[in-house]
N, C-alpha and C. Protein backbone atom coordinates (compact mmCIF):
# COMPACT_ATOMS: atom_id res chain seq x y z
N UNK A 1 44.95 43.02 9.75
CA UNK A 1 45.05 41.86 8.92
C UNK A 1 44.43 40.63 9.59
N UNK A 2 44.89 40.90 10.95
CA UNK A 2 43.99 39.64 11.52
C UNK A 2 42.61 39.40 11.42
N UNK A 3 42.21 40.46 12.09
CA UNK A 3 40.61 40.98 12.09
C UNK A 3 40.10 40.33 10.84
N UNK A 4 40.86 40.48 9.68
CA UNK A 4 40.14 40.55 8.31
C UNK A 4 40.40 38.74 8.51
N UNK A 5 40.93 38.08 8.73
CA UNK A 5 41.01 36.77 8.82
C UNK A 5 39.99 35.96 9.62
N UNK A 6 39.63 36.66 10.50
CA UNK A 6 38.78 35.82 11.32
C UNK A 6 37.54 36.03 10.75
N UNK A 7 37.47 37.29 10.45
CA UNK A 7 36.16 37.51 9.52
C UNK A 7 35.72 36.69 9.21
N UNK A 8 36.85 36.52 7.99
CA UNK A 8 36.52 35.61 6.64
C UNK A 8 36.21 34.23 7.64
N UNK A 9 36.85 33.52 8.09
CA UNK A 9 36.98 32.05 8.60
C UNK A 9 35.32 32.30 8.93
N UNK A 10 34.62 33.32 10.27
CA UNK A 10 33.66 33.14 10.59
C UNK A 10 32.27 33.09 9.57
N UNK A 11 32.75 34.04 8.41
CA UNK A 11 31.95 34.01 7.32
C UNK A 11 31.64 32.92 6.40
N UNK A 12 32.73 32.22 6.32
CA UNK A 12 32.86 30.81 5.62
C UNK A 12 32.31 29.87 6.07
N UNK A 13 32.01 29.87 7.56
CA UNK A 13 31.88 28.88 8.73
C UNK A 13 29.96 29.35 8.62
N UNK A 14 29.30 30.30 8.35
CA UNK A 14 28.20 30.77 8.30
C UNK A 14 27.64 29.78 7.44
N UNK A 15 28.79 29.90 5.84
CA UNK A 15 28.20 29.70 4.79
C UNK A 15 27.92 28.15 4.95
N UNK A 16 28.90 27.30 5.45
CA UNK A 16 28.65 25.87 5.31
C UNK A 16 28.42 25.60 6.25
N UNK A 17 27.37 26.16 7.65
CA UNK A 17 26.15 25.97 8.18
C UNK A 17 25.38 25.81 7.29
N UNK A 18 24.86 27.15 6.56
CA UNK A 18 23.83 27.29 6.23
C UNK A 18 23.49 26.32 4.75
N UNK A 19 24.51 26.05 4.28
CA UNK A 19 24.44 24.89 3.24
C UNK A 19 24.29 23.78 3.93
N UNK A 20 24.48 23.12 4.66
CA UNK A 20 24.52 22.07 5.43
C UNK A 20 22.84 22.15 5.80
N UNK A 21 22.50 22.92 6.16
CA UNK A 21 20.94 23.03 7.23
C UNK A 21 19.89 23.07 5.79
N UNK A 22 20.47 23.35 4.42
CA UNK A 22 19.67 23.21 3.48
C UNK A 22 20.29 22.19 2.71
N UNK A 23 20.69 21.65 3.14
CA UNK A 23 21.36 20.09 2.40
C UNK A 23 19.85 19.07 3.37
N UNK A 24 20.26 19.13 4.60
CA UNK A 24 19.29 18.38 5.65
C UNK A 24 17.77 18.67 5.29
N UNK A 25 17.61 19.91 4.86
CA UNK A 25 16.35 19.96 5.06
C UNK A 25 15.42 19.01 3.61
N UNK A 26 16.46 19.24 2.66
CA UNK A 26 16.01 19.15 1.29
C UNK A 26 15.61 17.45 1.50
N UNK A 27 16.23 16.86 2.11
CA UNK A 27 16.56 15.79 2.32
C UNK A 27 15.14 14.78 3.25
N UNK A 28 14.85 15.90 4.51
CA UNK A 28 13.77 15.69 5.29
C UNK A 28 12.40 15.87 4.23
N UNK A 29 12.41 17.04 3.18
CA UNK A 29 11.90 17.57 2.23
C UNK A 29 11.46 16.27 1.67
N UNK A 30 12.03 15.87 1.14
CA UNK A 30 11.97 14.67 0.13
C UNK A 30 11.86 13.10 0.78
N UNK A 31 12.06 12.83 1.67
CA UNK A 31 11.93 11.83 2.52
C UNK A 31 10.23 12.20 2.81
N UNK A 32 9.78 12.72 2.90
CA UNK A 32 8.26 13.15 3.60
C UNK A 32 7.51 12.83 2.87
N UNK A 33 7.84 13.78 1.20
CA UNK A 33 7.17 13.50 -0.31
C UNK A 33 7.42 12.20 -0.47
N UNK A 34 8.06 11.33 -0.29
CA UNK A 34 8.43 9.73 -0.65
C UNK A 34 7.23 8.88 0.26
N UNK A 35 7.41 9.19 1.29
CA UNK A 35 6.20 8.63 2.30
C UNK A 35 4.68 8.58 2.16
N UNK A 36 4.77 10.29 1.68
CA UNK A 36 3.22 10.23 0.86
C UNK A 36 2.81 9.78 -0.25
N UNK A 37 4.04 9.62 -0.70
CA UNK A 37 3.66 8.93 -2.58
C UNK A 37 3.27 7.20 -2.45
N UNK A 38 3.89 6.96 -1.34
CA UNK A 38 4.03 5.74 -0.85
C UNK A 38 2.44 5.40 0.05
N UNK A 39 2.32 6.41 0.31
CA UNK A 39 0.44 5.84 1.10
C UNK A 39 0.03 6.01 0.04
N UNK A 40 -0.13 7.04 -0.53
CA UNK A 40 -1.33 7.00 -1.89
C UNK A 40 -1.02 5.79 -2.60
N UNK A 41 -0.04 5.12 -2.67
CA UNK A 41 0.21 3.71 -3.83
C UNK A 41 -0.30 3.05 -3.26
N UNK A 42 -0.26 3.04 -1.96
CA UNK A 42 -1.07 1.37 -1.20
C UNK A 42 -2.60 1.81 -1.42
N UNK A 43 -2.75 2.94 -1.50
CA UNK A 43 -4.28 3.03 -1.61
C UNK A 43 -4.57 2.60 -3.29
N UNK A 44 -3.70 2.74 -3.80
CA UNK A 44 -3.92 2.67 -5.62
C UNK A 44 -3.94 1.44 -5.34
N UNK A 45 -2.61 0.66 -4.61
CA UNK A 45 -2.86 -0.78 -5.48
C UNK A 45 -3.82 -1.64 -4.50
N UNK A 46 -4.17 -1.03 -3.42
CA UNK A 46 -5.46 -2.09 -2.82
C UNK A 46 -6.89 -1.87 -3.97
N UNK A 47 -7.29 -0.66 -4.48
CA UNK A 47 -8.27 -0.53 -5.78
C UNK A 47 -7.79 -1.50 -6.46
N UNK A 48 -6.55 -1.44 -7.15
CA UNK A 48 -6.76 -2.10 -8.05
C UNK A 48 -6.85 -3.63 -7.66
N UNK A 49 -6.49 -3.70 -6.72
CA UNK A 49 -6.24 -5.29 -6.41
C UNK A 49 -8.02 -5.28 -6.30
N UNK A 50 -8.96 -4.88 -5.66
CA UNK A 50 -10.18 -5.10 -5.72
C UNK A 50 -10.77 -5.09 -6.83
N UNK A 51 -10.20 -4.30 -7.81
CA UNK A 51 -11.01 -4.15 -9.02
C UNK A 51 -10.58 -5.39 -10.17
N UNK A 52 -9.24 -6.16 -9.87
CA UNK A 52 -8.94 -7.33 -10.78
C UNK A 52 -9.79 -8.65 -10.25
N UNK A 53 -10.15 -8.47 -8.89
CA UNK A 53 -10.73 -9.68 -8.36
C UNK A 53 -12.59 -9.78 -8.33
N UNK A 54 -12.78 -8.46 -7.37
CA UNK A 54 -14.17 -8.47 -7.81
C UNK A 54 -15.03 -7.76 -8.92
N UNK A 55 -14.13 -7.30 -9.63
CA UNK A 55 -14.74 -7.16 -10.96
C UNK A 55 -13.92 -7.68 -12.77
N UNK A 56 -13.15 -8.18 -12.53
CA UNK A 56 -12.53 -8.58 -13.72
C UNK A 56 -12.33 -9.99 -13.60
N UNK A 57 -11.97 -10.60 -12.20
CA UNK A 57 -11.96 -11.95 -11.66
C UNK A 57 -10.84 -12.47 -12.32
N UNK A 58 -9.55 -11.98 -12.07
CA UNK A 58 -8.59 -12.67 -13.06
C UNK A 58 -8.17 -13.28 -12.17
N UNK A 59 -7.96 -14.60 -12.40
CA UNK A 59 -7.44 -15.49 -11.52
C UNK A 59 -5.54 -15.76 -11.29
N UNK A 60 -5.04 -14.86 -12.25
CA UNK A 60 -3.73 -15.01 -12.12
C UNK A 60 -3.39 -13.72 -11.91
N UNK A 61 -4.31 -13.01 -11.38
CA UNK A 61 -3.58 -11.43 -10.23
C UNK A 61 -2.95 -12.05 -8.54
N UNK A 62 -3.52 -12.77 -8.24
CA UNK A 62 -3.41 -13.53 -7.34
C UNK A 62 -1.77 -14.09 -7.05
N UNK A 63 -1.57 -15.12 -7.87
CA UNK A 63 -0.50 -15.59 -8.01
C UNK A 63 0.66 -14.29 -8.14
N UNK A 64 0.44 -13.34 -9.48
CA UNK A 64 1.39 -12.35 -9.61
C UNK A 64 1.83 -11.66 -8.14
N UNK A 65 0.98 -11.11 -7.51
CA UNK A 65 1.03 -10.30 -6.75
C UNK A 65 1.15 -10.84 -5.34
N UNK A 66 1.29 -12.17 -4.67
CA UNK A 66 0.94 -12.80 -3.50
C UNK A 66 2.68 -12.54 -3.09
N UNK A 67 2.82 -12.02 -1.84
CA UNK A 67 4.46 -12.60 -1.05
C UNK A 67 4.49 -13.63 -1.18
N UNK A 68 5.36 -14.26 -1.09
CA UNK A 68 5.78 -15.61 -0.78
C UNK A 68 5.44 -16.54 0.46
N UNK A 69 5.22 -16.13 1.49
CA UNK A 69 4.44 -16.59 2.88
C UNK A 69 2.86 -16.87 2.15
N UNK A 70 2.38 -15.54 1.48
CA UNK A 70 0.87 -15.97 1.26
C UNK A 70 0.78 -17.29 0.44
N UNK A 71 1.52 -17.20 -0.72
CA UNK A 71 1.70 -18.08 -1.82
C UNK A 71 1.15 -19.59 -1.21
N UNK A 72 2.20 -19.86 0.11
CA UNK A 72 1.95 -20.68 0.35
C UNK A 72 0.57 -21.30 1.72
N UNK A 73 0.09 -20.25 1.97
CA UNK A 73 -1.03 -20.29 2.60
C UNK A 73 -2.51 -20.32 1.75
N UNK A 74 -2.15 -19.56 0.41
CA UNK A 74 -2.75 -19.76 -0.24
C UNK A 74 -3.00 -20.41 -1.53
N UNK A 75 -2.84 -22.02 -1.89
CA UNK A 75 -2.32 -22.37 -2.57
C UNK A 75 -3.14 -22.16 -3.70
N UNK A 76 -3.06 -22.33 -4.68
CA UNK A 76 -3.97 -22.21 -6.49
C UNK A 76 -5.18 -22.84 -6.23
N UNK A 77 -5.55 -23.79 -5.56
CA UNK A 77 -6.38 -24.00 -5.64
C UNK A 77 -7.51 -23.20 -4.93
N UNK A 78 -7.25 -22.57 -3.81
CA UNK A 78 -7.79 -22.48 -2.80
C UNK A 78 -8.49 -20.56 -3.63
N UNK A 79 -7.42 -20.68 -4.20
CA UNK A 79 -7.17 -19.06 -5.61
C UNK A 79 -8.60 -19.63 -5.93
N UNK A 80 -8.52 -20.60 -6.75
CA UNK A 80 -9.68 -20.81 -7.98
C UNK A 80 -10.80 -20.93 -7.19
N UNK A 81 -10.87 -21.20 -6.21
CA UNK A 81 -12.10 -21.06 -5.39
C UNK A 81 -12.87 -20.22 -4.95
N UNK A 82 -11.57 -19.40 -4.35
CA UNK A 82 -12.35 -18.05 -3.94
C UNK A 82 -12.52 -16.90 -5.61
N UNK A 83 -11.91 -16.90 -6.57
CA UNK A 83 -12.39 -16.44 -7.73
C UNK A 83 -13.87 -17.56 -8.52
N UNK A 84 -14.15 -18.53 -8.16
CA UNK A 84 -15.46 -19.46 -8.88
C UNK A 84 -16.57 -18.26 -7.61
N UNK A 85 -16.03 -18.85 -6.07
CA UNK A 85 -17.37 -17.98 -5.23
C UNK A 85 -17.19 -16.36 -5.63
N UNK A 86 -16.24 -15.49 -6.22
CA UNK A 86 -16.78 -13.83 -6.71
C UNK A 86 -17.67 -13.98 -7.42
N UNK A 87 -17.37 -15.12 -8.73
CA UNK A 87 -18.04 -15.05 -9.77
C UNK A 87 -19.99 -15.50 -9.89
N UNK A 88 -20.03 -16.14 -8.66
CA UNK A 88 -21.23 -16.68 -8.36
C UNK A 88 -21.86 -15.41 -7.39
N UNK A 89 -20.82 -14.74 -7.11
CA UNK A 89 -21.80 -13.88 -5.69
C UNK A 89 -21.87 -12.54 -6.90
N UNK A 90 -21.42 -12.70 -7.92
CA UNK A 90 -21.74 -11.16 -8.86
C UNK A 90 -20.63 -9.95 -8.49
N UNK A 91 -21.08 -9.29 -9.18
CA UNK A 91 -20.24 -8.12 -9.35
C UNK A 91 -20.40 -7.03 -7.75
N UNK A 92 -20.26 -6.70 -6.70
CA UNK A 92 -20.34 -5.54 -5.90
C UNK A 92 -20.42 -4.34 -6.29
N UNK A 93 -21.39 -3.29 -5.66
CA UNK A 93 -21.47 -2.34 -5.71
C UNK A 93 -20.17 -1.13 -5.70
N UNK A 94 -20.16 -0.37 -6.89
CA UNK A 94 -18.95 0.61 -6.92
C UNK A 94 -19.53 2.00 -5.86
N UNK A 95 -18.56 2.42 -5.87
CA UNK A 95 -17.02 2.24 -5.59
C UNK A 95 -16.66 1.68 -4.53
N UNK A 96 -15.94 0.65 -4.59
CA UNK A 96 -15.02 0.30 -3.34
C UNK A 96 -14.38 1.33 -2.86
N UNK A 97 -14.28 1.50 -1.67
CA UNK A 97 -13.72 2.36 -0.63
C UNK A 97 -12.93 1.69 0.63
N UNK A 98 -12.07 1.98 0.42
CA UNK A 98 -10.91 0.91 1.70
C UNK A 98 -11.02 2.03 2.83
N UNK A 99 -10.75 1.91 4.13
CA UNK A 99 -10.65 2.19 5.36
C UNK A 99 -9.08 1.45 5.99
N UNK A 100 -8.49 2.17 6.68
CA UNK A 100 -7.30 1.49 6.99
C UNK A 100 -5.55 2.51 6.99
N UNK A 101 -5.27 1.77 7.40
CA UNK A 101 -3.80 2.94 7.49
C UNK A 101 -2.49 2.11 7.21
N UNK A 102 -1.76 3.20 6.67
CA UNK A 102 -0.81 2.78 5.99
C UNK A 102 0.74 3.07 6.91
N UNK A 103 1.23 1.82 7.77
CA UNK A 103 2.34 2.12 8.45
C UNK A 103 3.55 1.79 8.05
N UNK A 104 4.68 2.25 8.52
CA UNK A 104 6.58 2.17 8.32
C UNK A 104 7.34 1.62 9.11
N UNK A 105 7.76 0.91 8.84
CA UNK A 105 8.77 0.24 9.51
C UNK A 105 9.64 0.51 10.24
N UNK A 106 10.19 1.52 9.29
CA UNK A 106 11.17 2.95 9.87
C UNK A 106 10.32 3.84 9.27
N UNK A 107 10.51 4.61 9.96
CA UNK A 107 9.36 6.08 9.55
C UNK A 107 9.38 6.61 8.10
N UNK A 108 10.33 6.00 7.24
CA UNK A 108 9.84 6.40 5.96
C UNK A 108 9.95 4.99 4.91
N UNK A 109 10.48 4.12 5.50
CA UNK A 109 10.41 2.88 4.67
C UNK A 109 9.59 1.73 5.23
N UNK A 110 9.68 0.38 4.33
CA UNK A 110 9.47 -0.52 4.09
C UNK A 110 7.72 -0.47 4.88
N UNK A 111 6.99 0.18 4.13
CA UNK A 111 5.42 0.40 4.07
C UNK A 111 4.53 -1.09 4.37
N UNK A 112 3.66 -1.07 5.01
CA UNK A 112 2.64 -1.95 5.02
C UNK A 112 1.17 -1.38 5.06
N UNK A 113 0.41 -2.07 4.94
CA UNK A 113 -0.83 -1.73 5.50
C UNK A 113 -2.32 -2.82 5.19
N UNK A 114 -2.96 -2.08 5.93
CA UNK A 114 -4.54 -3.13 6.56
C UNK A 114 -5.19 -2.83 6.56
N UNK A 115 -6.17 -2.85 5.13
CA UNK A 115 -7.63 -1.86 4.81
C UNK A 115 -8.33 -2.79 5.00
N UNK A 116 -9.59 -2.51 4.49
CA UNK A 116 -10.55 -3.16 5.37
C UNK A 116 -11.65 -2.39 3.88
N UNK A 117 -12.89 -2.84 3.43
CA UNK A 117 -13.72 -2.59 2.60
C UNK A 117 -14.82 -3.35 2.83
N UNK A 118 -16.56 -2.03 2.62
CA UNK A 118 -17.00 -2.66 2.74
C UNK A 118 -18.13 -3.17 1.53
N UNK A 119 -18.07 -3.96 1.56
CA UNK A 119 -19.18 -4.43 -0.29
C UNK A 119 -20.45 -4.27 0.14
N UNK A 120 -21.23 -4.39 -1.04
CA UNK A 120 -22.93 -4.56 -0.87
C UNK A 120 -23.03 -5.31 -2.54
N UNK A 121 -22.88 -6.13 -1.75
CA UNK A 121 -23.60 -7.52 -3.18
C UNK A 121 -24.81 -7.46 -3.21
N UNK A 122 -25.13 -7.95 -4.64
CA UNK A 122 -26.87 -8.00 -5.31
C UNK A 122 -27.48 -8.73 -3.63
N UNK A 123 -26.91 -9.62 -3.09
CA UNK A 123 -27.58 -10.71 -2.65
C UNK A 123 -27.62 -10.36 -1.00
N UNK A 124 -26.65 -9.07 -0.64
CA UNK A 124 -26.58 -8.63 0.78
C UNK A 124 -24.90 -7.93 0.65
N UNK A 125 -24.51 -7.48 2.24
CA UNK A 125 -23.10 -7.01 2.27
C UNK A 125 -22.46 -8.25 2.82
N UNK A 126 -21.09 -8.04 2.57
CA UNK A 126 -20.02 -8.26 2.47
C UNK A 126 -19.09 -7.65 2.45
N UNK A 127 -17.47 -8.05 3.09
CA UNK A 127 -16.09 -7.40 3.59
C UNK A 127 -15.18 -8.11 2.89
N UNK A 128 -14.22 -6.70 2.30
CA UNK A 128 -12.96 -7.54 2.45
C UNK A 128 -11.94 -6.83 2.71
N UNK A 129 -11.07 -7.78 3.46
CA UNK A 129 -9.76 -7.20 4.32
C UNK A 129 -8.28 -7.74 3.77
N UNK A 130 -8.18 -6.67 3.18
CA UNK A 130 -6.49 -6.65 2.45
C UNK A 130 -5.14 -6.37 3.50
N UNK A 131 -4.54 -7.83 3.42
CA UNK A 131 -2.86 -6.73 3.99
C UNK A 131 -2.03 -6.50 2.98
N UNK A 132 -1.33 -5.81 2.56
CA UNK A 132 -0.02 -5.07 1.74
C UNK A 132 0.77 -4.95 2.39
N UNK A 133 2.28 -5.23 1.40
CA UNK A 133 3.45 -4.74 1.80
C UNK A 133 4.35 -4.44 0.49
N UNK A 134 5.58 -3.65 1.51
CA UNK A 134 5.67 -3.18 -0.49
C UNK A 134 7.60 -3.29 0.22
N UNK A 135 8.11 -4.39 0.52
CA UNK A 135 9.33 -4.79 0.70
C UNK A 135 10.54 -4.78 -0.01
N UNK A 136 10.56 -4.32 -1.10
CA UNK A 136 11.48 -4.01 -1.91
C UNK A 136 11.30 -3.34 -3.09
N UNK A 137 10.36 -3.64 -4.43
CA UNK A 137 10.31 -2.24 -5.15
C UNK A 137 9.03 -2.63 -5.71
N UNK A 138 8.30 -3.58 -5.44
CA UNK A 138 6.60 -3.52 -5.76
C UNK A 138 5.76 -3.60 -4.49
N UNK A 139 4.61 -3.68 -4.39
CA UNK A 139 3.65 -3.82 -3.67
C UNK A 139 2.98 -5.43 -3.46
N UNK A 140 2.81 -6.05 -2.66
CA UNK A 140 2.54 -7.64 -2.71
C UNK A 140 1.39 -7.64 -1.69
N UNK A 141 0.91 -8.37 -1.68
CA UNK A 141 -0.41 -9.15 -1.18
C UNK A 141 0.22 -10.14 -0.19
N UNK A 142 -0.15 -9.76 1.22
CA UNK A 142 0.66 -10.83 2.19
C UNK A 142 -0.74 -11.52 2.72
N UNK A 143 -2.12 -10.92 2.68
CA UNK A 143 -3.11 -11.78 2.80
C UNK A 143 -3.99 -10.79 2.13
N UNK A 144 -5.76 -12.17 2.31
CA UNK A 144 -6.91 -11.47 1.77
C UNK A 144 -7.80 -12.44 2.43
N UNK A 145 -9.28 -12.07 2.07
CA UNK A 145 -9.95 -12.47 2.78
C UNK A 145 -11.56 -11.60 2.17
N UNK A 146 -12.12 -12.17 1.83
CA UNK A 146 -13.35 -11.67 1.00
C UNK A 146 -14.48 -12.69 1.87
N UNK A 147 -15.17 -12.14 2.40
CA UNK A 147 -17.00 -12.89 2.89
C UNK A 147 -17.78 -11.95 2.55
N UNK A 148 -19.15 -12.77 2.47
CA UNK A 148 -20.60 -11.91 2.42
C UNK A 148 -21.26 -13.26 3.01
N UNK A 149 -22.42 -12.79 3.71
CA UNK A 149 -23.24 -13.60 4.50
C UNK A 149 -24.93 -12.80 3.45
N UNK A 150 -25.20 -14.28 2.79
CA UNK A 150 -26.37 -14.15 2.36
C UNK A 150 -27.15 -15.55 1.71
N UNK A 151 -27.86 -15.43 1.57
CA UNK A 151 -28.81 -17.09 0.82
C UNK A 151 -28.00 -17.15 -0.34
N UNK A 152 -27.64 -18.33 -0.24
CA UNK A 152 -27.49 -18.84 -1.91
C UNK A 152 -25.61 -18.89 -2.23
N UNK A 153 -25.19 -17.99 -1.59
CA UNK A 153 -23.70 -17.72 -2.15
C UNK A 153 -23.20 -18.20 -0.57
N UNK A 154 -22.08 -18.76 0.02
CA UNK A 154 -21.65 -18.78 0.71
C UNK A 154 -19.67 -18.68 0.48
């Protein structure tokens, strides 16, 4: 009778290991998939952030999307400026292609990152260098920075 007791206890003791080690894993599982869904978005929303500015030129993506630190580094005006010089330097060559990596704070949260792109305007090349952060449940613009060195557009 004993025998049959310890059995069981050791058998039971198997089972909620082995639930436990697939509780953890599911968990590591899905923490990993979250991380990657999370680089591919910074890569989505740095496109799109290039594609509202140097090709649609909306001047109130800017504002929407800026942290609050940028906001104020970058004030509206300084916005309407650098959207009047896209609009004068023309449209850039597609596709934009960012370069850059996407790091964690803690190894699966609070994402940033620092691409880097490079243009070829009608008039010569040109860079621009995006930071992102995505601090609570969107993606924000903590800086930017768009040049091309050529005659005529500065």
């Amino acid at each position: 009778m004993q025998r049959r007791r310890r059995a069981s206890i050791r058998g039971g003791s198997l089972v909620a290991v082995i639930i436990m080690l697939a509780v953890i894993g599911g968990g590591v599982y899905g923490l990993n998939r979250h991380k990657q869904e999370l680089e591919r978005e910074a890569y989505a929303y740095a496109t799109a952030t290039a594609e509202r500015l140097l090709f649609a030129h909306d001047p109130n993506y800017l504002t929407r999307n800026f942290s609050a630190v940028a906001a104020l580094d970058f004030p509206p005006s300084r916005q309407d400026i650098l959207i009047a010089r896209l609009i004068e330097a023309r449209e850039p060559a597609r596709p934009i292609t960012f370069e850059g990596e996407v790091r964690f704070e803690s190894y699966f949260f609070s994402p940033s990152a620092d691409f880097h792109a490079h243009l070829l305007f009608a008039g010569g090349p040109g860079n621009l260098v995006l930071k992102i952060s995505h601090p609570g449940d969107r993606w924000q613009i903590d800086s930017i920075s768009v040049n091309w060195n050529f005659s005529g557009v500065h």
